[in-house]
C-alpha atoms as a PDB file:
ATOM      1  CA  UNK A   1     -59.843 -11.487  -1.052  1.00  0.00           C
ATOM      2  CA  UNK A   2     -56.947 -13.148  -3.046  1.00  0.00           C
ATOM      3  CA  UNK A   3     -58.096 -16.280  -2.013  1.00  0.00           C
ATOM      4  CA  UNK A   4     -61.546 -15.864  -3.483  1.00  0.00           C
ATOM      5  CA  UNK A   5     -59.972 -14.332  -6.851  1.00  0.00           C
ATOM      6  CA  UNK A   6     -58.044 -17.568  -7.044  1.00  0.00           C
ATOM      7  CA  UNK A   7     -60.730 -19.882  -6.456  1.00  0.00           C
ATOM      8  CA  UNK A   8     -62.896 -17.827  -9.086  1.00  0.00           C
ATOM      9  CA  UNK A   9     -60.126 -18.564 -11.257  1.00  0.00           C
ATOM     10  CA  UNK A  10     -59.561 -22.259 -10.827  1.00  0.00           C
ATOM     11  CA  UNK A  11     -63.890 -22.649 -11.303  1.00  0.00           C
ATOM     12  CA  UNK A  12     -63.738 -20.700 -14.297  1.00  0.00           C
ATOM     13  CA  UNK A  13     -60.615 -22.715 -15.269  1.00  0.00           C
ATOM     14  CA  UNK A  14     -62.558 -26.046 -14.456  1.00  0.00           C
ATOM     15  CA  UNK A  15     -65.695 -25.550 -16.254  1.00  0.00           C
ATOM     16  CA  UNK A  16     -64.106 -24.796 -19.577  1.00  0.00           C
ATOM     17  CA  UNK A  17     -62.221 -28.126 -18.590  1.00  0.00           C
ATOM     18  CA  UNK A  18     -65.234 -29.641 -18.735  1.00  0.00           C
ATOM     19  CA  UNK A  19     -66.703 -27.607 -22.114  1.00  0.00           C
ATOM     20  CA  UNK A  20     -63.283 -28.823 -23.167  1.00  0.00           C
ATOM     21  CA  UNK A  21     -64.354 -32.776 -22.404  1.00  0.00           C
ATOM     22  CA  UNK A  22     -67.689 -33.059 -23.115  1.00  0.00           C
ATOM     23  CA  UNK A  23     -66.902 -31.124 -26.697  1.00  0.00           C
ATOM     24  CA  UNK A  24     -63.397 -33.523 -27.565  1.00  0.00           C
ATOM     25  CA  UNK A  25     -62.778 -36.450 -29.537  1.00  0.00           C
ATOM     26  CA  UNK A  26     -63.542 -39.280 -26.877  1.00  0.00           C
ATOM     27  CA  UNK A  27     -61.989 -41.704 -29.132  1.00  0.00           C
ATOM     28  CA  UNK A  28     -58.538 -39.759 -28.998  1.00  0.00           C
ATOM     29  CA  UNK A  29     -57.206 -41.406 -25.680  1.00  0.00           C
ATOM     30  CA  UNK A  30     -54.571 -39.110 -25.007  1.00  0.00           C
ATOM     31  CA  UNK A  31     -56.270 -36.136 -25.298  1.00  0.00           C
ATOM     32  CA  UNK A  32     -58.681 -36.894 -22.967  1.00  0.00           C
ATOM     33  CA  UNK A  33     -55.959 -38.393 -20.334  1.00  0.00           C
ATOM     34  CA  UNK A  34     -54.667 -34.867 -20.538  1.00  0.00           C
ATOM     35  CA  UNK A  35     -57.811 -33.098 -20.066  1.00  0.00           C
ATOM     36  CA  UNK A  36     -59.212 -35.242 -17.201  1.00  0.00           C
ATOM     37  CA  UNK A  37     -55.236 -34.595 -15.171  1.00  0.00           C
ATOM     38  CA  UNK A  38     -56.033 -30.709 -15.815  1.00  0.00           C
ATOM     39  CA  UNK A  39     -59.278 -31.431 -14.472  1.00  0.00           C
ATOM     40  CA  UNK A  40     -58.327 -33.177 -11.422  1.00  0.00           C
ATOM     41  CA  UNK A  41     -54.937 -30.904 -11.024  1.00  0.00           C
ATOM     42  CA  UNK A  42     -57.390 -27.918 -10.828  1.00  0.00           C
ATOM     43  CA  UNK A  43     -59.957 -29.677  -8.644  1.00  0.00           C
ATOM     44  CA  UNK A  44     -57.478 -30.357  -5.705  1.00  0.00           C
ATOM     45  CA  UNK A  45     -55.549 -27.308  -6.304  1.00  0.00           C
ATOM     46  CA  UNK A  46     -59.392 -25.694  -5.198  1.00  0.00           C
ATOM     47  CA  UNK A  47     -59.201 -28.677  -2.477  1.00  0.00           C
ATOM     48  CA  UNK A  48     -56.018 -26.940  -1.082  1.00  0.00           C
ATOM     49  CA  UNK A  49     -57.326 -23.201  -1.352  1.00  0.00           C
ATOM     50  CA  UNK A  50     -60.375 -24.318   0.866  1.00  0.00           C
ATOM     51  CA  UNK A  51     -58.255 -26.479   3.053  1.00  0.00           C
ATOM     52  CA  UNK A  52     -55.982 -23.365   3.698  1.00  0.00           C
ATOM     53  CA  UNK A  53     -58.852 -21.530   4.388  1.00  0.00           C
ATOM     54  CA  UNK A  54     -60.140 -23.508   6.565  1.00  0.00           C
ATOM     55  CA  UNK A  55     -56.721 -23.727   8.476  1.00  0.00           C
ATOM     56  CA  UNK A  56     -56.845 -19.489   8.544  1.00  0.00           C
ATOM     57  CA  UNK A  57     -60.150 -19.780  10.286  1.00  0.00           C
ATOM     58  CA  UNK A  58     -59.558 -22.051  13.257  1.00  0.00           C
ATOM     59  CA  UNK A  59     -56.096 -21.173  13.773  1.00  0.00           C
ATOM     60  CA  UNK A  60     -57.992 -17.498  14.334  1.00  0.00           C
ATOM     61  CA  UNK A  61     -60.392 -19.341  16.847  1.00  0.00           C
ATOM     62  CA  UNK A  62     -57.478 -20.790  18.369  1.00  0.00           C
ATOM     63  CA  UNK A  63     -55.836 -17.568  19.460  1.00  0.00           C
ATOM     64  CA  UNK A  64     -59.260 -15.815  20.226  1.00  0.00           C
ATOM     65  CA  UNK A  65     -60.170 -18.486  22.579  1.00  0.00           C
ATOM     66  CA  UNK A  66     -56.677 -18.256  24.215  1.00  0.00           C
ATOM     67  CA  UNK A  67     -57.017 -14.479  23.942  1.00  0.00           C
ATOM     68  CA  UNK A  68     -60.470 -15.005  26.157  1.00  0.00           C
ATOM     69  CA  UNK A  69     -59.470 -17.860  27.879  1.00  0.00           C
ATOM     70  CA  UNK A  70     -56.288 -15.291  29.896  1.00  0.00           C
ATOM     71  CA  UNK A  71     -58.756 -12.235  30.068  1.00  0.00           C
ATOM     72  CA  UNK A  72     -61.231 -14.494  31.631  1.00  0.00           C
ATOM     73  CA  UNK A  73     -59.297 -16.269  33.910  1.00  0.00           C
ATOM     74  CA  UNK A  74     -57.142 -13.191  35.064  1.00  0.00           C
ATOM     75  CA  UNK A  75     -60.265 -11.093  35.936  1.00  0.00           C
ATOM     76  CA  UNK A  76     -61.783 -14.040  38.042  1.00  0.00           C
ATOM     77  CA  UNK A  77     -58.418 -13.892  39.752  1.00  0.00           C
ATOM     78  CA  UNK A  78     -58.269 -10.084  40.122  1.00  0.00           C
ATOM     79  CA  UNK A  79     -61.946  -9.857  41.352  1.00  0.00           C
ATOM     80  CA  UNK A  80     -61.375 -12.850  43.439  1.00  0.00           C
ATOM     81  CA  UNK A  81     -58.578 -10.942  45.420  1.00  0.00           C
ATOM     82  CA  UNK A  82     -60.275  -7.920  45.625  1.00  0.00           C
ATOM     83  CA  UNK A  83     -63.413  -9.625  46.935  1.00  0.00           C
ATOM     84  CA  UNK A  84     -60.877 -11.163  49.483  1.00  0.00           C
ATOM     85  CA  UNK A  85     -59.002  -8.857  50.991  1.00  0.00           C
ATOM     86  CA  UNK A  86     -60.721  -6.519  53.103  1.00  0.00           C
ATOM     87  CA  UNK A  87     -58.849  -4.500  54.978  1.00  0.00           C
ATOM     88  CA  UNK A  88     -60.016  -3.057  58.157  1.00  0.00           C
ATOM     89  CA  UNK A  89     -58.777   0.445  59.633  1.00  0.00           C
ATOM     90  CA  UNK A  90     -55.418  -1.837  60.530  1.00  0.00           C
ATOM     91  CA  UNK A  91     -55.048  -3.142  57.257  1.00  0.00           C
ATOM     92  CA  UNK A  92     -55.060  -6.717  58.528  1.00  0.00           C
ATOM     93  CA  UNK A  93     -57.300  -9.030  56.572  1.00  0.00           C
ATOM     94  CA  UNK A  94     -60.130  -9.943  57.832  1.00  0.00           C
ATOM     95  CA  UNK A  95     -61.581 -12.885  55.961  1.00  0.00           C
ATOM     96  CA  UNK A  96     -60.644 -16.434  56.494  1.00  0.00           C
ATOM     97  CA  UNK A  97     -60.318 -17.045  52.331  1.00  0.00           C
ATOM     98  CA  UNK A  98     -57.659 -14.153  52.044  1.00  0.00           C
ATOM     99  CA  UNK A  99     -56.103 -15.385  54.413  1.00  0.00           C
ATOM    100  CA  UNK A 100     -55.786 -18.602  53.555  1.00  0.00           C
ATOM    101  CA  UNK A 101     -54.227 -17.183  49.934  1.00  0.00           C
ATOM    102  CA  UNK A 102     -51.536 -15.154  51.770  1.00  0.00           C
ATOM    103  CA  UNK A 103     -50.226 -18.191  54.051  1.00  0.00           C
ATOM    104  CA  UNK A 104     -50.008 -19.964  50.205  1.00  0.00           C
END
């Protein structure tokens, strides 16, 4: 929400920039040196806000996808073993793939 707030801020802040340009004296030099730095100071301050962003969003998809990645894996595992072992009236195991995990 901040973010959003700012970048309102900075647009706003650019287009009177450029009310500011198109409305100044183009023949005073360093006036308009100062307006087109403000302009370009604003437009990759709005660069960084949406680059930031941008970083907020995958590095969310990063740790979802990890998040998944463990739940996933572990309950393959889990239903894997329990698929595995059957246990007869004994308790010894009875197929060749649990076995096989247990001599591991």
């Amino acid at each position: 929400m901040e973010n959003r707030n700012t970048q309102e801020l900075l647009m706003k802040d650019y287009n009177t920039i450029d009310e500011c340009i198109s409305i100044a004296d183009k023949s005073n030099k360093e006036q308009m040196e100062t307006l087109y730095k403000e302009k370009n100071n604003i437009r990759s301050q709005m660069i960084q806000l949406e680059t930031a962003r941008n970083e907020s969003k995958w590095k969310k998809i990063e740790i979802l996808v990890g998040v998944g990645t463990f739940v996933i894996t572990t309950s393959i595992g889990i239903w894997k073993v329990v698929k595995t072992f059957k246990f007869d009236s004994n308790g010894t195991i009875t197929s060749t793939l649990g076995r096989s995990i247990l001599m591991k």
